[in-house]
Protein backbone atom coordinates (compact mmCIF):
# COMPACT_ATOMS: atom_id res chain seq x y z
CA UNK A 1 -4.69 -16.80 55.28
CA UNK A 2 -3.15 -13.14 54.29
CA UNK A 3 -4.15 -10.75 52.19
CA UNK A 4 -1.48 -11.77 49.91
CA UNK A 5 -1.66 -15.22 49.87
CA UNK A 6 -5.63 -14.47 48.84
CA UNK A 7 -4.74 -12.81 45.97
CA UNK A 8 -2.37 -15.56 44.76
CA UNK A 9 -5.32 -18.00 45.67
CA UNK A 10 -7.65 -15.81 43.43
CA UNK A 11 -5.74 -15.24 40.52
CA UNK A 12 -5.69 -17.52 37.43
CA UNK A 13 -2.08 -19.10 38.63
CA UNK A 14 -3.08 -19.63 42.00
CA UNK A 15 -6.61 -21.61 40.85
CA UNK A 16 -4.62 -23.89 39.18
CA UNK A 17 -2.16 -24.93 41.53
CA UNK A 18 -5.25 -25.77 44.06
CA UNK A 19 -7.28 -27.55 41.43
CA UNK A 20 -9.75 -25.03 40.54
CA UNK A 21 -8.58 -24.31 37.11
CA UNK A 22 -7.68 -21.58 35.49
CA UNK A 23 -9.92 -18.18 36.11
CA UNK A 24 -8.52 -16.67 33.34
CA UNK A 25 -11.22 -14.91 30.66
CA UNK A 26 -10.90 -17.03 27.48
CA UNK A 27 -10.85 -14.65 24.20
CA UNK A 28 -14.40 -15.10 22.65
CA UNK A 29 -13.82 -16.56 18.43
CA UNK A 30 -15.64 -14.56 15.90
CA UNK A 31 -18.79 -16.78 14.53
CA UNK A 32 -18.01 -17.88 11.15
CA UNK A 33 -20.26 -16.83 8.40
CA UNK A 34 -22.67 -18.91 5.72
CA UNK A 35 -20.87 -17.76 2.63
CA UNK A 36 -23.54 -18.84 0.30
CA UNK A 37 -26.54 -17.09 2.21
CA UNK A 38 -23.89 -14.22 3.22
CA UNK A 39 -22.68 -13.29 -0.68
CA UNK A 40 -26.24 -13.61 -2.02
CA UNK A 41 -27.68 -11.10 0.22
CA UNK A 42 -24.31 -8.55 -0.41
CA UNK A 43 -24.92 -5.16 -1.69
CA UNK A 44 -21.70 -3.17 -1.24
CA UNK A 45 -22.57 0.29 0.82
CA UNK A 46 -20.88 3.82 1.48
CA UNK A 47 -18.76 5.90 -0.69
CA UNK A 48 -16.01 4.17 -3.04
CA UNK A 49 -12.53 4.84 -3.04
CA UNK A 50 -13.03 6.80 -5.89
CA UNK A 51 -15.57 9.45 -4.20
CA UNK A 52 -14.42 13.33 -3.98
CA UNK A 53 -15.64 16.30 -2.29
CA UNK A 54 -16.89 17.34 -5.51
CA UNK A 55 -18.12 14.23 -7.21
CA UNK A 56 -18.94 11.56 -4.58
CA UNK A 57 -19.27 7.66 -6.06
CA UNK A 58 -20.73 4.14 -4.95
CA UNK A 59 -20.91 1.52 -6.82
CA UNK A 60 -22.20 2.21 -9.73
CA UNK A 61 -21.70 -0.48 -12.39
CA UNK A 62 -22.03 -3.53 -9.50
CA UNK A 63 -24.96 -5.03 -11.50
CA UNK A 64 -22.89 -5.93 -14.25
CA UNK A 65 -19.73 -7.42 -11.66
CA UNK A 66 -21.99 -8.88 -8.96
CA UNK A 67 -22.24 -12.34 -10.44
CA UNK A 68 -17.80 -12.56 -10.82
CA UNK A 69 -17.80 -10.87 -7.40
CA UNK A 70 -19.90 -13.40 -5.76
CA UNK A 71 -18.45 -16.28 -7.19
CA UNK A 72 -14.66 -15.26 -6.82
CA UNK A 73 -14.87 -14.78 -3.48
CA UNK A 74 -16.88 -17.79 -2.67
CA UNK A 75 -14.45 -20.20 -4.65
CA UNK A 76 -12.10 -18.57 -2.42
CA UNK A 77 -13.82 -18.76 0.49
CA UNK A 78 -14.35 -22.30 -0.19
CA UNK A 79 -10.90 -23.23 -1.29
CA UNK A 80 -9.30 -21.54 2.69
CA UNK A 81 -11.95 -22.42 5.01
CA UNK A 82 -14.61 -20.18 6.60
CA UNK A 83 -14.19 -17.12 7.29
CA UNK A 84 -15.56 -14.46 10.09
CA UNK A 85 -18.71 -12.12 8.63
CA UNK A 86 -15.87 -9.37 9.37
CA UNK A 87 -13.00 -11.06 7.28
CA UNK A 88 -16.08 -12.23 4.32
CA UNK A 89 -16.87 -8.11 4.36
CA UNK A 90 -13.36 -7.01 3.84
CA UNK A 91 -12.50 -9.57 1.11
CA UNK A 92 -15.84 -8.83 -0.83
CA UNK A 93 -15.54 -4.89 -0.37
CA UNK A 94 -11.55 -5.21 -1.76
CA UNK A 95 -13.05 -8.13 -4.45
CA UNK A 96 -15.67 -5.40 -5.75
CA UNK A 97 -13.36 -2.34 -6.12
CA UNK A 98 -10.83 -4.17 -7.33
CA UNK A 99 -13.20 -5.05 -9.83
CA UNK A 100 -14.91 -1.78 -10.36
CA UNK A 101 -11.84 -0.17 -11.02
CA UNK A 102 -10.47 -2.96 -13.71
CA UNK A 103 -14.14 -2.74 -15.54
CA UNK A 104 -13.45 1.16 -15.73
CA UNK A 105 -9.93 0.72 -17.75
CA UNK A 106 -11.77 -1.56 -20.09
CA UNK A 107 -10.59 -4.98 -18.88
CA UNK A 108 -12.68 -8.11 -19.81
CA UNK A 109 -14.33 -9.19 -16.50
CA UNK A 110 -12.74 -12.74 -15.66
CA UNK A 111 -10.17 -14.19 -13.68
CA UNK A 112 -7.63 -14.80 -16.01
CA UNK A 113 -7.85 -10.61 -17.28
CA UNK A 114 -8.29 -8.95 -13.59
CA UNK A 115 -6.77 -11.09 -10.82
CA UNK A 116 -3.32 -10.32 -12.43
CA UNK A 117 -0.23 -8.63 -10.59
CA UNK A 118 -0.34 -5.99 -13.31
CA UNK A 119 -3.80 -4.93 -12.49
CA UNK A 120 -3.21 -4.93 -8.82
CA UNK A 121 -0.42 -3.19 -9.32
CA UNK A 122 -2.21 -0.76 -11.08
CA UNK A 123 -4.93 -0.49 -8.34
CA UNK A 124 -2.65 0.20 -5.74
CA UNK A 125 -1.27 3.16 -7.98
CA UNK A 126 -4.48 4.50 -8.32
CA UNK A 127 -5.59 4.58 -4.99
CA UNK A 128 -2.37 6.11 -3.71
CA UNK A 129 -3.36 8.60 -6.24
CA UNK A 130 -6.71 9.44 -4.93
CA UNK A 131 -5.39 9.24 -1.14
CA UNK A 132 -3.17 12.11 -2.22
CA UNK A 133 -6.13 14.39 -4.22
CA UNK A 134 -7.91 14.06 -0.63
CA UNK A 135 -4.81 15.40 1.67
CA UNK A 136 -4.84 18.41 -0.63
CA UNK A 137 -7.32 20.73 0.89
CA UNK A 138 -6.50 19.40 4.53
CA UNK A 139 -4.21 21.37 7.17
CA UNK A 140 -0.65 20.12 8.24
CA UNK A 141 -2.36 18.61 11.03
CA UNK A 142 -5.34 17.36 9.69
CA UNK A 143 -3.08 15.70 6.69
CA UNK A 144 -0.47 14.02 8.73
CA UNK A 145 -3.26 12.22 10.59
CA UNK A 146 -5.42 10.94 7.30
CA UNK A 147 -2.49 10.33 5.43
CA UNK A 148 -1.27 8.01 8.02
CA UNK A 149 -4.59 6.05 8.23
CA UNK A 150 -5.11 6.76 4.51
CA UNK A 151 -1.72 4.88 3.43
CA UNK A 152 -2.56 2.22 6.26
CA UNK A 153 -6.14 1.54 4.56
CA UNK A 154 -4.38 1.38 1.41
CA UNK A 155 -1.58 -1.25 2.05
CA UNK A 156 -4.97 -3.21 3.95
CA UNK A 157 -6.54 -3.13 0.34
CA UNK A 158 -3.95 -3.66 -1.99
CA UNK A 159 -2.56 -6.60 -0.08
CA UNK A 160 -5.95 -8.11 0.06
CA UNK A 161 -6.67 -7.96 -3.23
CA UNK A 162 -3.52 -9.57 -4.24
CA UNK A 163 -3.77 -12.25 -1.47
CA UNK A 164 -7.33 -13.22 -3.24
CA UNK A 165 -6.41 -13.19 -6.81
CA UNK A 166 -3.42 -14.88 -6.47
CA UNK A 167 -5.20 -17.71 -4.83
CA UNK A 168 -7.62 -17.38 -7.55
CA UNK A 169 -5.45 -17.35 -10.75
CA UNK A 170 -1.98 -18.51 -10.03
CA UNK A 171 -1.00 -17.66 -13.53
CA UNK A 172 -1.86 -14.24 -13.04
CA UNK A 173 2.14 -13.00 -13.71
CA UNK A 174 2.97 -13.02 -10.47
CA UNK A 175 6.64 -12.45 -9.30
CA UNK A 176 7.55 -16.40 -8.54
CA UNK A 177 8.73 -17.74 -5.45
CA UNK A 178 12.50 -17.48 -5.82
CA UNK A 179 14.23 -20.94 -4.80
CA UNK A 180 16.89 -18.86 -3.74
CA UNK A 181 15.37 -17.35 -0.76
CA UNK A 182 17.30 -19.87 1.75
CA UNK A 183 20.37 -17.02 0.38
CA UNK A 184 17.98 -14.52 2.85
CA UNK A 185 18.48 -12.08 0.24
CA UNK A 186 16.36 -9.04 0.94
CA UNK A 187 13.38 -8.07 -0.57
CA UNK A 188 12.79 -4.46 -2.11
CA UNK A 189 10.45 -2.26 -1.11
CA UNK A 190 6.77 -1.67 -3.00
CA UNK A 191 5.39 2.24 -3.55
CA UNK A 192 2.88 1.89 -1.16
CA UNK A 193 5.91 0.64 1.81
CA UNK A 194 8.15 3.46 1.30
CA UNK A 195 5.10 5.57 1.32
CA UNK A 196 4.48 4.41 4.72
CA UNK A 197 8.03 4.51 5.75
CA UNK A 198 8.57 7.86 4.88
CA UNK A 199 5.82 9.26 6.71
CA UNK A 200 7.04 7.02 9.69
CA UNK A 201 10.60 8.66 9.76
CA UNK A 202 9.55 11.79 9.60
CA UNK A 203 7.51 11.68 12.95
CA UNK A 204 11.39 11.30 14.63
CA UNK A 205 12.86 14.03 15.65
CA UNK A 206 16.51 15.24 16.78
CA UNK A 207 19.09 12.39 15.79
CA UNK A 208 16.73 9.56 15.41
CA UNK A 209 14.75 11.61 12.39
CA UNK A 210 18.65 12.31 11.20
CA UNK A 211 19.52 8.57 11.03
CA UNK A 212 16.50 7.67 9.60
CA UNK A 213 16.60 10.33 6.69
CA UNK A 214 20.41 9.79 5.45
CA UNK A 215 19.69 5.77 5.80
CA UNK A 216 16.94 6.32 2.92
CA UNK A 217 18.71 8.86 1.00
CA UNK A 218 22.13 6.78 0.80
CA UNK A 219 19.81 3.56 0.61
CA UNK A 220 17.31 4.74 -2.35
CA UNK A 221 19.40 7.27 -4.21
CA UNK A 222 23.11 5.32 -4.44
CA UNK A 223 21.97 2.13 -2.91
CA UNK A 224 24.98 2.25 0.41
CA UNK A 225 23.20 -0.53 3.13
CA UNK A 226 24.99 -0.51 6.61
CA UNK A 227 28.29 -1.43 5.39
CA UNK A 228 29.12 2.07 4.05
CA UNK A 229 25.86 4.64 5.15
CA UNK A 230 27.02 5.18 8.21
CA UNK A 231 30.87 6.36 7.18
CA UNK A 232 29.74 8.80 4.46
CA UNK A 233 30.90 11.99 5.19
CA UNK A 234 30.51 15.49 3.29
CA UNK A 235 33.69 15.04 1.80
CA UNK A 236 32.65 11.66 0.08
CA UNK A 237 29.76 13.82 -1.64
CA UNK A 238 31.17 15.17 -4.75
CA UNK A 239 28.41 17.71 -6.57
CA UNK A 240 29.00 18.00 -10.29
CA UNK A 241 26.36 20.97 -10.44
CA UNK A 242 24.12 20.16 -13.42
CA UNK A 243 25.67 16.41 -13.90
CA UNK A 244 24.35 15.43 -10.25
CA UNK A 245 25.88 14.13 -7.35
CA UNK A 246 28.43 11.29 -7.37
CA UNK A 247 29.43 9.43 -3.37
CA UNK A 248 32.72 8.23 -3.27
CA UNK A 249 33.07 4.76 -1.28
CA UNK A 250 36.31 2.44 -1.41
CA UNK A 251 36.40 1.10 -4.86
CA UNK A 252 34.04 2.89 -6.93
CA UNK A 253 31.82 6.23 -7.15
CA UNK A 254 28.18 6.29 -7.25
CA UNK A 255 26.00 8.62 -8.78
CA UNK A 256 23.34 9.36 -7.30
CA UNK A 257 19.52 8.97 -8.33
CA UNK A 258 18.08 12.86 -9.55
CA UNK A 259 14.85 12.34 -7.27
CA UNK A 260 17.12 12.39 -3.97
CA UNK A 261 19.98 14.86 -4.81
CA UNK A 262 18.30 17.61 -3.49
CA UNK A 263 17.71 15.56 -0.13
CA UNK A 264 21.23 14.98 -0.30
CA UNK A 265 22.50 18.43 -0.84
CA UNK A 266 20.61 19.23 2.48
CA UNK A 267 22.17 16.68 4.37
CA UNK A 268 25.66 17.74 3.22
CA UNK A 269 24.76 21.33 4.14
CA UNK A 270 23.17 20.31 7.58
CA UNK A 271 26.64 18.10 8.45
CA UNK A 272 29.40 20.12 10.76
CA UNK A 273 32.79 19.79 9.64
CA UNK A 274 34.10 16.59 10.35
CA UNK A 275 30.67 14.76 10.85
CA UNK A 276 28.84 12.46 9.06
CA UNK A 277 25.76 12.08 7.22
CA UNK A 278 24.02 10.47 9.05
CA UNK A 279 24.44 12.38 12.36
CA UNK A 280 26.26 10.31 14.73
CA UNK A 281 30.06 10.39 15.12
CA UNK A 282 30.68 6.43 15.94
CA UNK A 283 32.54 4.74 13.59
CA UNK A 284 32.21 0.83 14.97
CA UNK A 285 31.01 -2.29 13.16
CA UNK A 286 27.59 -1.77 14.32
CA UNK A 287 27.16 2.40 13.98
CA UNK A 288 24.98 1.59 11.34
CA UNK A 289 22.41 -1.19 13.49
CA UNK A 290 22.48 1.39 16.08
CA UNK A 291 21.21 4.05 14.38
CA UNK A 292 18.48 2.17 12.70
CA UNK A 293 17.36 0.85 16.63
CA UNK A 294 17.09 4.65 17.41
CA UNK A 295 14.68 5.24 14.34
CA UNK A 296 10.76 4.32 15.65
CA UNK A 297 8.37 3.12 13.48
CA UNK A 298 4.99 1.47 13.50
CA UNK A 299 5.62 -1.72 14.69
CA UNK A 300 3.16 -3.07 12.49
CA UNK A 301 4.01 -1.26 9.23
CA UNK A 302 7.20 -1.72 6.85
CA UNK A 303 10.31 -1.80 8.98
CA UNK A 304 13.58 0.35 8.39
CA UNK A 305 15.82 -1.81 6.77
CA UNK A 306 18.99 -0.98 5.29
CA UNK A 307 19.36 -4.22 2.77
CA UNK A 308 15.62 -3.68 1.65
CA UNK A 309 17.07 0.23 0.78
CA UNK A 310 19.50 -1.21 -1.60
CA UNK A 311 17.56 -3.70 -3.21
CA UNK A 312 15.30 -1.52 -4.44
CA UNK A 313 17.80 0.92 -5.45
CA UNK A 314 18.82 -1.59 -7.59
CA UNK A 315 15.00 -2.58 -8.88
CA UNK A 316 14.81 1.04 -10.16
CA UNK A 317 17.60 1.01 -12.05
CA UNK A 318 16.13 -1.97 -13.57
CA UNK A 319 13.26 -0.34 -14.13
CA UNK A 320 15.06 2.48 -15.84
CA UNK A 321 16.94 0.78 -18.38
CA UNK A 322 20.39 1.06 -16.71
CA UNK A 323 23.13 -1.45 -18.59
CA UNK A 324 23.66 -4.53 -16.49
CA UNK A 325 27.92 -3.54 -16.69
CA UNK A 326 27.34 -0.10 -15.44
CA UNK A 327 24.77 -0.93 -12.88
CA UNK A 328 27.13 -3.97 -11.30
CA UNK A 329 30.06 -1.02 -11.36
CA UNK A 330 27.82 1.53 -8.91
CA UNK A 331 26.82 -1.23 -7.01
CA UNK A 332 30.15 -3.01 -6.30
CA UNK A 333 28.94 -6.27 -7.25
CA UNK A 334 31.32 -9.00 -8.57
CA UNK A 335 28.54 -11.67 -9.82
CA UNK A 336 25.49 -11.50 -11.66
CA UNK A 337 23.41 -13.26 -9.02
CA UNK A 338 21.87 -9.96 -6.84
CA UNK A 339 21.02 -8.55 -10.59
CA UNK A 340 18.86 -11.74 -10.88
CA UNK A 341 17.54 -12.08 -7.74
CA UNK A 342 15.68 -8.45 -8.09
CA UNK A 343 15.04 -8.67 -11.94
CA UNK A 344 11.32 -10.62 -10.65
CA UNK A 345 10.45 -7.46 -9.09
CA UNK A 346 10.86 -5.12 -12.05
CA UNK A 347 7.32 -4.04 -13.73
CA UNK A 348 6.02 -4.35 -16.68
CA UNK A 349 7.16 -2.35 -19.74
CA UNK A 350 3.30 -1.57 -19.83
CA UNK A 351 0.11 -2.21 -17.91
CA UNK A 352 -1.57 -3.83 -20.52
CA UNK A 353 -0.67 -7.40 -21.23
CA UNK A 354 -1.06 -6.76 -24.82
CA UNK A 355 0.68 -3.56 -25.37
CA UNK A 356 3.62 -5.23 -23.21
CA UNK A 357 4.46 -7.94 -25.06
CA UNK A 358 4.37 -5.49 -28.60
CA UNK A 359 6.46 -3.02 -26.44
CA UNK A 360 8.92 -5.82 -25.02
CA UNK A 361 8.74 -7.27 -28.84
CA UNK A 362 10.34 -3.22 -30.41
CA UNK A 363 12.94 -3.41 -27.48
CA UNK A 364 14.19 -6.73 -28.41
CA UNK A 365 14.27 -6.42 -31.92
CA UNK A 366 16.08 -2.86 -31.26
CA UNK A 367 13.28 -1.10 -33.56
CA UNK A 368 13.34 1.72 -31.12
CA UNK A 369 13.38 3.38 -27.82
CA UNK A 370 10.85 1.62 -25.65
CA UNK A 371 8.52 4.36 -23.55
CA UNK A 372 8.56 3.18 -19.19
């Protein structure tokens, strides 16, 4: 026999074919866990979130949330199947901060007053928050690195958290499952995503970093997706000085959201004469899908998508206040139906469940401006 028909013989294809079976290594499953002995013997370790240089935390307060802890995540447990000891240590670990952190605003400990999208959403804030307190002191290496696996350990939290209380109290405001969604509309983008995102384009350099920065600029501040991004030029950029920016596309001028006219004023500076924004010179159907393959990002984070840009362009107007009539005029639309299909996204007017309905109760009865 040759050498090479040995190997053949020896590998994993070749033991098949002569009836040996397959040699290859079979992947070994994580042993799933006792819940019940697992959650009674839980005592969460380590620093919290919370900790600082300064003031370092743990857990202080679990005594009083141990019991809720224990039994949410059990009931949840119980409700999905088992789980791994690894996955039953990441859900209790979220479970108890997420709980911590709702005791410490002054929420009543039970399912139906934490495990709500509005505290969640109010977690997430908060540790974004304390992710950037902790990048402060670092060096421009140093922070580039932890804010990378600090946003990534963040999105890992948040998204646990809701996973579980969802499960766990399905009345919990939660922005329904649209019957609409065969329409493939797309979805807009949370805090914590374009956090990610951000970070992700600016790793690219040359063109691709180019592309990727005009695509969110055009995208978040004057919500342009790949039908009209990749054609502004400088001369579609019209800069009223103090009243803003305003891009010109066929049909209808856009002003353009205050947080990204000074990102936009570069990019109209940067352009040569004759260019375009976004730093190539094609012109085609599919400049804009081009440009967006060019742009690398973490295959495993929140991909560059030029829909998603517009959508939530139009959630933060939303969020704003901005007149349906107006808003449908920047965005070119004809119908109503893109204005509902992102209104289950918008926030609350406040945190609180209480203080939002009083503050939704004011706006509608038009007894005065209502404070976002």
């Amino acid at each position: 026999m040759s050498n090479r028909r040995a190997r053949v013989v020896r590998s994993g294809a070749g033991a098949d074919r002569v009836g040996l079976g397959s040699t290859a290594v079979q992947p070994r499953e994580a042993p799933m866990c006792d819940i019940v002995s697992w959650l009674a013997a839980y005592e969460p370790r380590g620093s919290s979130w919370r900790s600082t240089p300064s003031e370092p935390r743990g857990f202080e307060g679990w005594e009083g949330v141990s019991a809720f802890v224990r039994d949410m995540v059990g009931r949840y447990v119980e409700a999905h199947g088992p789980v791994s000891v690894f996955t039953a240590r990441v859900l209790t670990r979220t479970v108890v901060e997420l709980v911590l952190f709702a005791a410490e605003q002054g929420t009543t400990i039970s399912a139906s007053a934490v495990l709500t999208h509005w505290t969640v959403q109010q977690f997430d804030e908060a540790l974004t928050a304390a992710l950037r307190a902790r990048l402060k002191n670092l060096s421009a290496g140093d922070r580039r690195l932890a804010d990378a696996a600090g946003r990534s350990s963040v999105a890992s939290q948040v998204g646990s958290a809701r996973r579980v209380a969802q499960a766990l109290n399905p009345r919990g405001g939660w922005p329904m499952a649209s019957e609409r969604r065969h329409r493939y509309f797309s979805l807009p983008y949370c805090l914590t995503e374009l956090g990610l995102l951000e970070d992700q384009i600016a790793r690219n350099a040359g063109l691709a970093r180019r592309n990727g920065e005009a695509f969110l600029v055009l995208g978040l501040g004057a919500g342009l997706d790949g039908r009209w991004s990749a054609r502004v030029s400088p001369e579609h950029v019209q800069d009223l000085g103090a009243d803003g920016l305003v891009v010109q596309v066929p049909g209808r001028a856009v002003p353009v959201l205050h947080a990204y006219e000074a990102r936009l004023r570069a990019l109209v500076a940067q352009t040569p004469e004759g260019g375009l924004l976004f730093g190539g010179t094609a012109t085609h159907k599919g400049a804009a899908s081009d440009a967006v393959a060019r742009v690398r990002v973490d295959p495993g984070g929140p991909q560059l998508e030029l829909g998603r840009l517009r959508s939530t362009w139009i959630v933060t107007h939303l969020t704003m206040g901005t007149r349906v009539p107006e808003l449908m005029a920047a965005a070119g639309l004809e119908s109503m139906t893109p204005i509902s299909d992102m209104a289950e996204f918008v926030p609350p007017l406040d945190p609180s469940p209480a203080r939002c309905v009083a503050a939704a109760r004011a706006m509608l009865r038009g007894a005065g401006v209502v404070t976002r």
